[in-house]
N, C-alpha and C. Protein backbone atom coordinates (compact mmCIF):
# COMPACT_ATOMS: atom_id res chain seq x y z
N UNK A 1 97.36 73.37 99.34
CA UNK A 1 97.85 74.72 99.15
C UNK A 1 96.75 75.67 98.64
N UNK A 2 95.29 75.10 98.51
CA UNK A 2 94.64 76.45 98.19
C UNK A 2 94.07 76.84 99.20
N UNK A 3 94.17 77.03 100.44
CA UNK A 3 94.12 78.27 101.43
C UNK A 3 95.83 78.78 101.97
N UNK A 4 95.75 79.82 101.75
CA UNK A 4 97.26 80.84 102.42
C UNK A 4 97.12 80.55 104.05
N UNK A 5 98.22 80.49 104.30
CA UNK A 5 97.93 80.40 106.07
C UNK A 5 97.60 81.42 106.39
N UNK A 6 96.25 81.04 107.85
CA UNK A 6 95.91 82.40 108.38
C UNK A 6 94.06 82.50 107.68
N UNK A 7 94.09 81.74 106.98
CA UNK A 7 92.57 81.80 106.67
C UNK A 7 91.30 81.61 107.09
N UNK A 8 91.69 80.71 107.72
CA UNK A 8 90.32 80.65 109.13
C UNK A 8 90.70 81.05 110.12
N UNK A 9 90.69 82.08 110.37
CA UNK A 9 90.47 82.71 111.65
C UNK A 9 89.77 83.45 112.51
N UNK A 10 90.14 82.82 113.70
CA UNK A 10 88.68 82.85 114.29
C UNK A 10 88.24 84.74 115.01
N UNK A 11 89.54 85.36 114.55
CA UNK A 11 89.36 86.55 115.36
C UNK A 11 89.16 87.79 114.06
N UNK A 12 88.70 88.99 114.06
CA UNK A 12 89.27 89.60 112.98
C UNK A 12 90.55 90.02 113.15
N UNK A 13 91.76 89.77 112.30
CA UNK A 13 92.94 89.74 111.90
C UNK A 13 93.92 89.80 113.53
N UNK A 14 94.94 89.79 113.07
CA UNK A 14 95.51 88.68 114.24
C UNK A 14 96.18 89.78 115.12
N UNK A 15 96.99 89.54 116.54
CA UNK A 15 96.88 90.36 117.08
C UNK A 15 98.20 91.48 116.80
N UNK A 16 99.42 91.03 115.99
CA UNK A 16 100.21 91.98 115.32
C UNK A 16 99.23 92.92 114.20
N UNK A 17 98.37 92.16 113.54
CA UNK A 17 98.07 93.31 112.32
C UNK A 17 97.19 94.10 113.14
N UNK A 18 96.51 93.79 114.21
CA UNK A 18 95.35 94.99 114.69
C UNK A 18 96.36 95.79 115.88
N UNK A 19 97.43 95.84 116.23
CA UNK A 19 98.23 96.41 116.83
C UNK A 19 98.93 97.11 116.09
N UNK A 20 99.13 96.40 115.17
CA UNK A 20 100.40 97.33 114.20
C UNK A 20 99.12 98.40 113.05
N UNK A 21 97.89 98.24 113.15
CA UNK A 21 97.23 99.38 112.59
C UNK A 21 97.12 100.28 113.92
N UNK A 22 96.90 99.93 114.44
CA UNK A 22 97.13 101.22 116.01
C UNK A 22 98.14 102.43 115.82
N UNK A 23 99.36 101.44 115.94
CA UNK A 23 100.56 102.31 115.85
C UNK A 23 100.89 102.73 114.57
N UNK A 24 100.39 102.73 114.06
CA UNK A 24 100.61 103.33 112.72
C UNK A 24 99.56 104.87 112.47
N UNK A 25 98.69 104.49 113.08
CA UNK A 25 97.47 105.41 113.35
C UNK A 25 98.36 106.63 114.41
N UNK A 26 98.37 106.25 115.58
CA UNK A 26 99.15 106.91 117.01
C UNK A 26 100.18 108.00 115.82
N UNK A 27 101.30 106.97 115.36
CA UNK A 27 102.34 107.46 115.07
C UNK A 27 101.71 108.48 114.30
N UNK A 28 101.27 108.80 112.94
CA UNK A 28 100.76 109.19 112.33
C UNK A 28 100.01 110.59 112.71
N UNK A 29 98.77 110.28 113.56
CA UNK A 29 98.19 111.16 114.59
C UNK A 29 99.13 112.12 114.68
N UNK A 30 100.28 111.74 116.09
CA UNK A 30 100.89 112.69 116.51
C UNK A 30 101.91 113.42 115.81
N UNK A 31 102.61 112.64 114.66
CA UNK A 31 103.26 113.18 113.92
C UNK A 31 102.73 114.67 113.26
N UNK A 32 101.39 114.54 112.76
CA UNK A 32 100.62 115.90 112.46
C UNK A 32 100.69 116.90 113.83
N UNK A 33 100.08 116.45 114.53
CA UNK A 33 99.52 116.94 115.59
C UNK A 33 100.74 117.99 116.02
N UNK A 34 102.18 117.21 116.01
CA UNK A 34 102.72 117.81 116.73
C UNK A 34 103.68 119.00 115.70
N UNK A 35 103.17 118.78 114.59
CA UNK A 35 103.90 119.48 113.89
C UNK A 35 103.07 121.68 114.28
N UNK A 36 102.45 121.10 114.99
CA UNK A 36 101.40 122.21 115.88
C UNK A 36 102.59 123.16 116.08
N UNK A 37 102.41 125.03 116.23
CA UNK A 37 103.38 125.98 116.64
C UNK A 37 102.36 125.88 117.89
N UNK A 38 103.08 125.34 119.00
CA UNK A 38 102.10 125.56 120.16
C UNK A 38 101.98 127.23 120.42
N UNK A 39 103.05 127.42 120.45
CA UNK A 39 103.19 129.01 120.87
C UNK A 39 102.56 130.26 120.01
N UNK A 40 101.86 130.27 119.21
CA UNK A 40 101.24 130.53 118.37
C UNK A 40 99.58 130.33 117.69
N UNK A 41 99.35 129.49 118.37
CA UNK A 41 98.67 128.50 117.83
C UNK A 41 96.92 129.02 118.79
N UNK A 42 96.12 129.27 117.46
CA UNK A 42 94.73 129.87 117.96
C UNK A 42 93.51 128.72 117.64
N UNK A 43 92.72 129.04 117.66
CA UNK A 43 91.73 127.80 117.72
C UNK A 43 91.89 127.35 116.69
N UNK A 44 91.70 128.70 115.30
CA UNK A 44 91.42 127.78 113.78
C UNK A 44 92.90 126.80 113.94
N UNK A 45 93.98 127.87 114.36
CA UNK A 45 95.33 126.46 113.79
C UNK A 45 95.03 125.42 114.53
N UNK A 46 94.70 125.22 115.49
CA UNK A 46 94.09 123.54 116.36
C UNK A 46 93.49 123.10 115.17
N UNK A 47 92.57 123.87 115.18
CA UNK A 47 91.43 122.75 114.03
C UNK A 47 91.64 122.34 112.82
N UNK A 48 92.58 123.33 112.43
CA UNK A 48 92.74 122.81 110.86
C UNK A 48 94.09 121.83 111.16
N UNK A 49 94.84 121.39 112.28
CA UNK A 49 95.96 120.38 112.53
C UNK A 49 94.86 119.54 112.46
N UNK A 50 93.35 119.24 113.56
CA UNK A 50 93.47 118.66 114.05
C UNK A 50 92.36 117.90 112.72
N UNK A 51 91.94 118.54 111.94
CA UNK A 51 91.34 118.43 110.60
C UNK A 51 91.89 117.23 110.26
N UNK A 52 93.09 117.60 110.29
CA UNK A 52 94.44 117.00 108.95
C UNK A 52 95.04 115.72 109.47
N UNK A 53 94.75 116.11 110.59
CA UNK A 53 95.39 114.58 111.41
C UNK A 53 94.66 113.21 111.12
N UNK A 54 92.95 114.18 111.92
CA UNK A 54 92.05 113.17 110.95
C UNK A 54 91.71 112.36 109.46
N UNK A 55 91.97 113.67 108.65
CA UNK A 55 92.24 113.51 107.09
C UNK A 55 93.02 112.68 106.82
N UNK A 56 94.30 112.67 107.25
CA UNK A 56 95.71 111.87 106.76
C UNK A 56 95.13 110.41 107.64
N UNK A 57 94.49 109.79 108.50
CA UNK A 57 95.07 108.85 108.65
C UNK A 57 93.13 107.74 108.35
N UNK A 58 92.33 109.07 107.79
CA UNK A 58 91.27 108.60 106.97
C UNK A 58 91.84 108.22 105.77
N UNK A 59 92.78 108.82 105.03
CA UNK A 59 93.24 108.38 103.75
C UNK A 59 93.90 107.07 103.70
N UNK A 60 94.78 107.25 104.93
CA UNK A 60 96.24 106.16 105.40
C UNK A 60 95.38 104.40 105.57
N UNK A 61 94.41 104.63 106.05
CA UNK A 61 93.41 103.97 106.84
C UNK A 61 92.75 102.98 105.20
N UNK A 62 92.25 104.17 104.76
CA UNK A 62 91.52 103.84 103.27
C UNK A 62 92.90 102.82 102.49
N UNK A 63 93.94 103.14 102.47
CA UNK A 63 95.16 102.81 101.89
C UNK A 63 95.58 101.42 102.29
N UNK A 64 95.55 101.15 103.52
CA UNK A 64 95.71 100.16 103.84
C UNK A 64 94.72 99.04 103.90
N UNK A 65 93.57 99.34 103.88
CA UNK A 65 92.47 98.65 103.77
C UNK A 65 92.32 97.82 102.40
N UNK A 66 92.57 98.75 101.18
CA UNK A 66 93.20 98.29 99.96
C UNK A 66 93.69 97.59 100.13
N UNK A 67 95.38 97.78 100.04
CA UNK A 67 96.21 96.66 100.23
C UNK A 67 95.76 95.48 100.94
N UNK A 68 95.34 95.19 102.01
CA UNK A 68 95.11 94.21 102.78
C UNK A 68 94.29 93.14 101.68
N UNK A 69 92.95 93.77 101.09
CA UNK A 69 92.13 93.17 99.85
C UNK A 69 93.62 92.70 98.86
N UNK A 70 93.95 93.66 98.71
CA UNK A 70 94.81 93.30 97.04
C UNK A 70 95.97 92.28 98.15
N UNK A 71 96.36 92.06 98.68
CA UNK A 71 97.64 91.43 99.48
C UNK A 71 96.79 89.75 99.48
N UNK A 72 95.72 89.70 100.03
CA UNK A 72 95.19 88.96 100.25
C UNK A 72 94.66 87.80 99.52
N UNK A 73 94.33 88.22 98.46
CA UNK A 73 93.98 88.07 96.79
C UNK A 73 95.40 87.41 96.76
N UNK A 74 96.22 88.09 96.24
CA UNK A 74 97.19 87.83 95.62
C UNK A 74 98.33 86.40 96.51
N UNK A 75 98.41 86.48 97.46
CA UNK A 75 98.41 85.25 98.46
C UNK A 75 97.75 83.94 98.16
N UNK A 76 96.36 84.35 98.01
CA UNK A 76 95.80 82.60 97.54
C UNK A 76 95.77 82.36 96.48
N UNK A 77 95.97 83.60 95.25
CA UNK A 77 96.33 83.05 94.03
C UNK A 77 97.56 82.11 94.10
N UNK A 78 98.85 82.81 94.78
CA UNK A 78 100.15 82.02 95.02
C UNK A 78 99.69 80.85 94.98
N UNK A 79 99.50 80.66 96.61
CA UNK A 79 99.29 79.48 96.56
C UNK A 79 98.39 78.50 96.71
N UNK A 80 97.27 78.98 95.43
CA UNK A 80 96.20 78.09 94.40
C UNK A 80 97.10 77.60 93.22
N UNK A 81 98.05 78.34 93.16
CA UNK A 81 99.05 78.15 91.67
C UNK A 81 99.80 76.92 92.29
N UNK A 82 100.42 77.40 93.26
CA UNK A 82 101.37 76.39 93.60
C UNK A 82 101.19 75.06 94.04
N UNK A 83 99.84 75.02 94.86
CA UNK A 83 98.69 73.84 95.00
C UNK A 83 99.00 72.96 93.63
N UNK A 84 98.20 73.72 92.52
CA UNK A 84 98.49 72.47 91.36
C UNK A 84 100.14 72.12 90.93
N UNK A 85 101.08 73.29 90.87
CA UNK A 85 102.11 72.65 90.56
C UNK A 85 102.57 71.18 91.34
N UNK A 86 102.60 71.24 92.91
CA UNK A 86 102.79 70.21 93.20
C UNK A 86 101.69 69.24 93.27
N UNK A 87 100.38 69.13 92.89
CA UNK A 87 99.59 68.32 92.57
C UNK A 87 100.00 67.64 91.16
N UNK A 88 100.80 68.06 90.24
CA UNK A 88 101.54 68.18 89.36
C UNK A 88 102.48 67.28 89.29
N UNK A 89 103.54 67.59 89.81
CA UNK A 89 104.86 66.93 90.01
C UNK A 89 105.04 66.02 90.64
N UNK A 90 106.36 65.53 90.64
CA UNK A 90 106.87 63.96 90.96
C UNK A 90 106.56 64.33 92.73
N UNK A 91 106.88 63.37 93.92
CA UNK A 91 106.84 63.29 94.85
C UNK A 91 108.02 64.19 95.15
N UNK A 92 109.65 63.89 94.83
CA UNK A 92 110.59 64.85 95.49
C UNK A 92 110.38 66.66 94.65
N UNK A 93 109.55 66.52 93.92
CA UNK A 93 109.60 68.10 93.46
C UNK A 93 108.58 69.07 93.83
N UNK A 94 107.53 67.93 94.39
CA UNK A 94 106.82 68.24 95.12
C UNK A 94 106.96 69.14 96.45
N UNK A 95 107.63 67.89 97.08
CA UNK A 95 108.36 68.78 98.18
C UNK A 95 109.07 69.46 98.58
N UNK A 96 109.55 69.60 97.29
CA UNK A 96 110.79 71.00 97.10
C UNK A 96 109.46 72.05 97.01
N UNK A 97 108.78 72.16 95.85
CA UNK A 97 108.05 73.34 95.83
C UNK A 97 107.79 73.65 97.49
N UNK A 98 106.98 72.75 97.74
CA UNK A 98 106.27 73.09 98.99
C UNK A 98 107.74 73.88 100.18
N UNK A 99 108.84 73.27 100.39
CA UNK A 99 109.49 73.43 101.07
C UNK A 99 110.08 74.31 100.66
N UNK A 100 110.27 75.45 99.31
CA UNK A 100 110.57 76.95 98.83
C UNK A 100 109.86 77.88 99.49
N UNK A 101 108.16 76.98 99.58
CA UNK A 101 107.38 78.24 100.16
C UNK A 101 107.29 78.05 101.45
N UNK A 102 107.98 77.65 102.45
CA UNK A 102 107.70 77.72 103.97
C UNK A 102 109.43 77.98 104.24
N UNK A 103 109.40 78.81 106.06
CA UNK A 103 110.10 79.48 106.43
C UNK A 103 110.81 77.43 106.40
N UNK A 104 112.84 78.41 106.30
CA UNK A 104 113.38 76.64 106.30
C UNK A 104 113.13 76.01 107.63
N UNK A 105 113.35 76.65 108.83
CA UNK A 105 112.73 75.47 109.98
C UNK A 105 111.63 74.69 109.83
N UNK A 106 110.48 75.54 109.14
CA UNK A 106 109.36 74.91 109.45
C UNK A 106 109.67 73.28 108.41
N UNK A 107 109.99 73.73 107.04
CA UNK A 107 110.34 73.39 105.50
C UNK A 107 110.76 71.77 105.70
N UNK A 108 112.06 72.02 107.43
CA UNK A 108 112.37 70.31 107.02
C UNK A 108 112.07 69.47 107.38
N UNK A 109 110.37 69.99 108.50
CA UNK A 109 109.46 68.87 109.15
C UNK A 109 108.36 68.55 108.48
N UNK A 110 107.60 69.28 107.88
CA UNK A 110 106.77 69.46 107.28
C UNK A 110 106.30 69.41 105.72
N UNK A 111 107.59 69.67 104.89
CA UNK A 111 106.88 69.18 103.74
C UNK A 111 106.53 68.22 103.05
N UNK A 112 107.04 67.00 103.52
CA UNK A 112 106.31 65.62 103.29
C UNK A 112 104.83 65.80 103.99
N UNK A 113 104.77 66.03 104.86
CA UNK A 113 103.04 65.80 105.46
C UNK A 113 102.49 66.82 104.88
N UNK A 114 102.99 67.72 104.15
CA UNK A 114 101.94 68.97 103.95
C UNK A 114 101.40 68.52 102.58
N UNK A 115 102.44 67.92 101.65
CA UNK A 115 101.95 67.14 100.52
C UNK A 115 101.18 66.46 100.42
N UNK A 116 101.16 65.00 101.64
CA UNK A 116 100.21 64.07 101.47
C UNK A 116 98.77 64.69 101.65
N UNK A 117 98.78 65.95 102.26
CA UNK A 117 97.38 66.29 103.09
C UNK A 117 96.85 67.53 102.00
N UNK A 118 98.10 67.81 100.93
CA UNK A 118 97.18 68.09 99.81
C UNK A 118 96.51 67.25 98.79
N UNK A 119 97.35 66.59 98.61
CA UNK A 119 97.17 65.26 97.61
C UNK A 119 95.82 64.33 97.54
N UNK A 120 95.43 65.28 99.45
CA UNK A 120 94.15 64.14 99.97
C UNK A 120 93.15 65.39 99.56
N UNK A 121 93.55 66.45 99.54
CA UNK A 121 91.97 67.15 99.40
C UNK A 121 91.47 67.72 98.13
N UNK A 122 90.18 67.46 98.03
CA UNK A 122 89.87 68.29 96.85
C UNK A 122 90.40 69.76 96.15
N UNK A 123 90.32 69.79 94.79
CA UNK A 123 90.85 71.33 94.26
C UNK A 123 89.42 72.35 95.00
N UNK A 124 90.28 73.54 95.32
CA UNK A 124 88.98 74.25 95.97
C UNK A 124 88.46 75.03 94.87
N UNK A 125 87.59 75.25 94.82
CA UNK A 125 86.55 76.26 94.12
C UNK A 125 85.98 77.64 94.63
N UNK A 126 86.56 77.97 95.94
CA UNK A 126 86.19 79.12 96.50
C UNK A 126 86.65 80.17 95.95
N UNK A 127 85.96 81.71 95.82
CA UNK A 127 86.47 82.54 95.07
C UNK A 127 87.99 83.35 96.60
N UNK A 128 88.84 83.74 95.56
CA UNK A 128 90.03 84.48 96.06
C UNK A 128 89.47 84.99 97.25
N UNK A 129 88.60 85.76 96.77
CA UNK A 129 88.25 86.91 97.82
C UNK A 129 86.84 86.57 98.69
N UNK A 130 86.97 86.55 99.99
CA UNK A 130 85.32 86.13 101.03
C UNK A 130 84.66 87.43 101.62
N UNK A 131 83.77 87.13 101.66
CA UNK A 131 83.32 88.36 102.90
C UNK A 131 83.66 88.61 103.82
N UNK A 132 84.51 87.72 104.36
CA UNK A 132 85.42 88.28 105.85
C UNK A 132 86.40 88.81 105.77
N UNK A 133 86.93 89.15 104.22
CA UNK A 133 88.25 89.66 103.81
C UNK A 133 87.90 91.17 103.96
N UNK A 134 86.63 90.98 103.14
CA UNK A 134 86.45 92.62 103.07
C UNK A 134 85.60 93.46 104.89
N UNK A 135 85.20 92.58 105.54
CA UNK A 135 85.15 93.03 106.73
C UNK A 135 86.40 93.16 107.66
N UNK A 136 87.34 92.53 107.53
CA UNK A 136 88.50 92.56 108.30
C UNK A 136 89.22 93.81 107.43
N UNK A 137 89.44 94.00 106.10
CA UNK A 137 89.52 95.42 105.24
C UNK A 137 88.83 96.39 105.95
N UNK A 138 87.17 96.34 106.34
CA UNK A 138 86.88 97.40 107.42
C UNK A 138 87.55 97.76 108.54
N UNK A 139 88.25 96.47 109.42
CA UNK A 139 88.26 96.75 110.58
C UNK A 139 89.76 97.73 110.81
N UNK A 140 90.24 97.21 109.70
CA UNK A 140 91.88 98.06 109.04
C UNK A 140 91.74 99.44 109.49
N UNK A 141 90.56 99.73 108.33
CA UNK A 141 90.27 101.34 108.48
C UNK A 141 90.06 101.69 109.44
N UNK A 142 89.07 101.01 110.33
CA UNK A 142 88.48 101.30 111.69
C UNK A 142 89.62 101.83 112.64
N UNK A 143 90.82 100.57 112.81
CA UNK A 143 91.36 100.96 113.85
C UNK A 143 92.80 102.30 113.57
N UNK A 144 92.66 101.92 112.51
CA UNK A 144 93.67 103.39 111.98
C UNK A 144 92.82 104.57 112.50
N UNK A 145 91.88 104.92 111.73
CA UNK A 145 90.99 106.43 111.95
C UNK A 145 90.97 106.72 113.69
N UNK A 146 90.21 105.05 114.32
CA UNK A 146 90.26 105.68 115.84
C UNK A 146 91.48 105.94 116.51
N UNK A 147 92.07 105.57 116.31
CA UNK A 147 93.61 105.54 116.76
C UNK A 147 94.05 107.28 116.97
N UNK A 148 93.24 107.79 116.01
CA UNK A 148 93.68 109.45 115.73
C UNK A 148 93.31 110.13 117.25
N UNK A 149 91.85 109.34 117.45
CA UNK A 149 91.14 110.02 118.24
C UNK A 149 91.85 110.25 120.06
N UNK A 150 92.49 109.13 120.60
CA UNK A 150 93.13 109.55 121.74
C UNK A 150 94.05 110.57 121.33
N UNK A 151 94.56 110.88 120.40
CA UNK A 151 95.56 111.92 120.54
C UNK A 151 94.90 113.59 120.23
N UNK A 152 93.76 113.44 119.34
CA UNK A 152 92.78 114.83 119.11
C UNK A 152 92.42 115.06 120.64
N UNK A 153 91.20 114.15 121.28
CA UNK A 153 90.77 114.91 122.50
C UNK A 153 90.88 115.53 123.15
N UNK A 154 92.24 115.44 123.69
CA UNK A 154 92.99 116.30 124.56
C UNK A 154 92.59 118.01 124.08
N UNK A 155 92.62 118.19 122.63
CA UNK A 155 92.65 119.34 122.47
C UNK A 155 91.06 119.67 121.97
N UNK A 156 89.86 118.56 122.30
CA UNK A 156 89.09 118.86 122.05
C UNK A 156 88.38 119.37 123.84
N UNK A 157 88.85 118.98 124.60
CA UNK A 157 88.65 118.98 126.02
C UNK A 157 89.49 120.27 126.50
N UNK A 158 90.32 120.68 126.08
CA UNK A 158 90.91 121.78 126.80
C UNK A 158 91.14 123.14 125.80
N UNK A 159 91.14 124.24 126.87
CA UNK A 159 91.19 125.52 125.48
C UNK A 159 92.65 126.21 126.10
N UNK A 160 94.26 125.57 126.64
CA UNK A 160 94.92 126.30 126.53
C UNK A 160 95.67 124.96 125.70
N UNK A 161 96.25 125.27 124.64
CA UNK A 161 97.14 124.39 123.49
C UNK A 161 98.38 124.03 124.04
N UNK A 162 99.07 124.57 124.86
CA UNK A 162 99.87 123.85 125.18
C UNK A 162 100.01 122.62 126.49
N UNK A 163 98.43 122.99 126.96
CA UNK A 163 98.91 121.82 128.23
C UNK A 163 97.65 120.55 127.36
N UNK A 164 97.10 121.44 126.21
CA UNK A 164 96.16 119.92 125.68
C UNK A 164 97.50 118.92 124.68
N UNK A 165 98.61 119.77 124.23
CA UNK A 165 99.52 118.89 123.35
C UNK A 165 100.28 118.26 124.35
N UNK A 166 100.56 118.61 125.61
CA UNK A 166 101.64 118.10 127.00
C UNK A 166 100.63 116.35 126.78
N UNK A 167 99.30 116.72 127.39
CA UNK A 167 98.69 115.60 127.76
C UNK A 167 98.27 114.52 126.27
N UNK A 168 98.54 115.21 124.82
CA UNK A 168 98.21 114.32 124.18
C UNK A 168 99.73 113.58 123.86
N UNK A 169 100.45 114.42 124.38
CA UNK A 169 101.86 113.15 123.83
C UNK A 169 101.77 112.36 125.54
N UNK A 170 101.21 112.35 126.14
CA UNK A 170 101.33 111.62 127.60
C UNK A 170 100.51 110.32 127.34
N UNK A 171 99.35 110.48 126.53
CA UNK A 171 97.96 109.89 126.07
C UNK A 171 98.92 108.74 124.89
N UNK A 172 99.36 109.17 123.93
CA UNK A 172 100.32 109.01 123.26
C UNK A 172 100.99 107.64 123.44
N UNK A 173 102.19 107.96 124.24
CA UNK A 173 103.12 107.04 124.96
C UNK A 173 102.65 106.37 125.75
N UNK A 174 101.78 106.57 126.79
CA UNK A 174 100.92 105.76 127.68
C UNK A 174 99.92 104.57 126.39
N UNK A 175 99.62 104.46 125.09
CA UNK A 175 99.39 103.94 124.30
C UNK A 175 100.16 102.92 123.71
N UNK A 176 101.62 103.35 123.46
CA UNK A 176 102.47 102.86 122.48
C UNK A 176 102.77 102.01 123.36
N UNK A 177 102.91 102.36 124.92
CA UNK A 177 103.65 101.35 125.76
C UNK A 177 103.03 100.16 125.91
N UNK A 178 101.43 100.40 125.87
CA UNK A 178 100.54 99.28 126.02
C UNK A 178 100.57 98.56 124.69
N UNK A 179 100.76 99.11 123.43
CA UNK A 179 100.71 98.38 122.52
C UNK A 179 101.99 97.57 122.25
N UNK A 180 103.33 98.20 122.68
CA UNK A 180 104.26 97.30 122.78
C UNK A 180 104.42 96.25 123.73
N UNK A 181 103.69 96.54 125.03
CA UNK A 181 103.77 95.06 125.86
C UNK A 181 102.88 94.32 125.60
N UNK A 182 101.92 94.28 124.68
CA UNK A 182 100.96 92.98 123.99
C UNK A 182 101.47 92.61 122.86
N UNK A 183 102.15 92.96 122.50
CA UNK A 183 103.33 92.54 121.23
C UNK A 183 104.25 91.70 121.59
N UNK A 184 104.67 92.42 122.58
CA UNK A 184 105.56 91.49 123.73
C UNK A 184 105.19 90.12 124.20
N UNK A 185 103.75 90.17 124.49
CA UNK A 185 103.03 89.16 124.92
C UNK A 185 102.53 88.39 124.09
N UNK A 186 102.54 88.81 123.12
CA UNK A 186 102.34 87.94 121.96
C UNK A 186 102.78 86.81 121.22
N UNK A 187 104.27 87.68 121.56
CA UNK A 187 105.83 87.06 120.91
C UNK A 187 106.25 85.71 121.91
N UNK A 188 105.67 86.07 123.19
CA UNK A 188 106.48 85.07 124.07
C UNK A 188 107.64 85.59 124.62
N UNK A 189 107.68 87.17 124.63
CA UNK A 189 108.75 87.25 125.21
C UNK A 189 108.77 87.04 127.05
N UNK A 190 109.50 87.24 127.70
CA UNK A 190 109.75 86.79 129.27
C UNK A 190 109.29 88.25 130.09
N UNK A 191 109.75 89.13 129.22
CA UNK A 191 109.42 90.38 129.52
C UNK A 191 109.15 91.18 128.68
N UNK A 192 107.80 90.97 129.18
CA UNK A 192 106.81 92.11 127.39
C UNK A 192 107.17 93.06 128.05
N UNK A 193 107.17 94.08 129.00
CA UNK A 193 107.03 95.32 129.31
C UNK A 193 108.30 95.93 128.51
N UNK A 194 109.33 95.04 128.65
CA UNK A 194 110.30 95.71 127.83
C UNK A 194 110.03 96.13 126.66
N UNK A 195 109.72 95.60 125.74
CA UNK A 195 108.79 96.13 124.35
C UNK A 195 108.12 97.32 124.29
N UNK A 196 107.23 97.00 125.34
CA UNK A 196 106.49 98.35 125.44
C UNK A 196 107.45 99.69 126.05
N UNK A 197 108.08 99.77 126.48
CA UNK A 197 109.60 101.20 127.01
C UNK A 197 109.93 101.21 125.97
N UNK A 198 110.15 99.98 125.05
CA UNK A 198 110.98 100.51 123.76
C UNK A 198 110.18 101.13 122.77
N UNK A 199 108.99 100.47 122.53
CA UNK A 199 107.99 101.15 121.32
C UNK A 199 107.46 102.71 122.47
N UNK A 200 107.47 102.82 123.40
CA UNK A 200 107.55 104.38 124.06
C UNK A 200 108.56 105.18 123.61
N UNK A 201 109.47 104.88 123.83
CA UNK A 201 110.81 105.51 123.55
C UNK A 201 110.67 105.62 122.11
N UNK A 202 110.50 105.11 121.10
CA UNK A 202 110.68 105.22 119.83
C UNK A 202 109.51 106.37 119.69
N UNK A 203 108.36 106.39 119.90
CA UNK A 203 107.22 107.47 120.25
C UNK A 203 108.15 108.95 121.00
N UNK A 204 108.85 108.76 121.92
CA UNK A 204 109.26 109.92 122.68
C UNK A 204 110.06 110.58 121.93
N UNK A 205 111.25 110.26 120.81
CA UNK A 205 111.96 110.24 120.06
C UNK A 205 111.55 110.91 118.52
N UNK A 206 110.41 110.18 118.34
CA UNK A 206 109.58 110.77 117.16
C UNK A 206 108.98 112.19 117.58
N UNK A 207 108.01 112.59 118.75
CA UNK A 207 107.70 113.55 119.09
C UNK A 207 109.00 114.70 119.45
N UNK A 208 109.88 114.44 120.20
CA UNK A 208 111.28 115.40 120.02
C UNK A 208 112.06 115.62 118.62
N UNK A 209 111.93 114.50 117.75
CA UNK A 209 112.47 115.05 116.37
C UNK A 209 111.42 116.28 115.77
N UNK A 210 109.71 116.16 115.72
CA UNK A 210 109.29 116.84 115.26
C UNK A 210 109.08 118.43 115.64
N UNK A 211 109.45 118.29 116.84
CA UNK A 211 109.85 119.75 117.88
C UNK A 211 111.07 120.06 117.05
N UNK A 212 111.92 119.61 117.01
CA UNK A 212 113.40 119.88 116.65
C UNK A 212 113.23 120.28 115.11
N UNK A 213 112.54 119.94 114.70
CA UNK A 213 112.23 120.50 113.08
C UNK A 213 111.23 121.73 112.87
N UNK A 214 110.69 122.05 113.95
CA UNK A 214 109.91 123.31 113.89
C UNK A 214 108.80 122.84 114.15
N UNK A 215 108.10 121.57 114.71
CA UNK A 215 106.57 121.58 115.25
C UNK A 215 106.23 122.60 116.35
């Protein structure tokens, strides 16, 4: 129990967390973006949306990058703690601990073997935190901030505002859809594409609420 599952891995962070910083980015993005008075709307108001869009999801980005460090930390403390308790305890309390901390399917195959195969390894000495924690913490930020950027261009490429906001919610959804059918594909579902119509639709939905509130 002193590595958290998920610790060697061979990719930076797995393919829900670097998807789900996307859409969080997208969402985010356009949520500013669209809070835009198109009809109104002169270069400075572009720029200072498109400022803010950037701003908010540089902060959002920074925010989560945190957490991921502090989440991460706090995970192998768990279970470094819990490592010795059942290094600790009798054989059946053992495997109770162990079998509290895993989902119950996994819980009623596995916690006898997960015991013996602690029991066999040395206490680790590695510190909480590695250098790949805090690079995969970069890559957090990374993909949040770029994420902003398909939805800015549009209005960095065109000078009438309303057909650059048409094409950045097109840019948008054409995004979300791709990010929901690799989610899809991820999961094992039979039909990822469906995922992706739905995480569109939830995008199409978000952009019409923020119209409907005065974007």
């Amino acid at each position: 129990m002193e590595q958290a599952p998920g610790d060697e891995r061979e990719r930076l962070l797995n393919p829900v967390d670097r998807i789900s910083e996307i859409l969080f980015g997208l969402i985010m993005a356009v949520t500013i973006v669209g809070s835009l008075s198109i009809a109104t709307a002169g270069h400075a108001e572009v720029r200072t949306v498109l400022l803010g869009a950037l701003g908010c999801n540089v902060a959002w980005g920074l925010v989560d990058a945190v957490m991921y460090v502090v989440r991460t930390a706090t995970e192998r403390s768990r279970y470094r703690v819990l490592g010795g308790r059942v290094r600790a305890a009798e054989p059946a309390t053992g495997q109770r601990l162990i079998a509290d901390a895993l989902p119950e399917h996994i819980a009623r195959i596995a916690s006898k073997a997960m015991r013996r195969r602690l029991l066999e390894r040395p206490l680790s000495d590695r510190p909480l935190l590695r250098r790949r924690d805090f690079i995969e913490a970069a890559a957090i930020f990374a993909l949040v901030v770029i994420a902003t950027f398909p939805v800015v261009v549009p209005f960095m490429l065109m000078d009438d505002a309303a057909r650059a906001f048409r094409a950045s919610q097109i840019v948008t959804l054409v995004m979300l859809f791709l990010a929901g059918t690799t989610l899809g594909r991820y999961a094992g579902l039979r039909r990822p594409f469906l995922t992706g119509v739905v995480m569109a639709a939830f995008g199409a939905l978000l952009i019409a609420a923020v119209k409907a509130l005065g974007g």
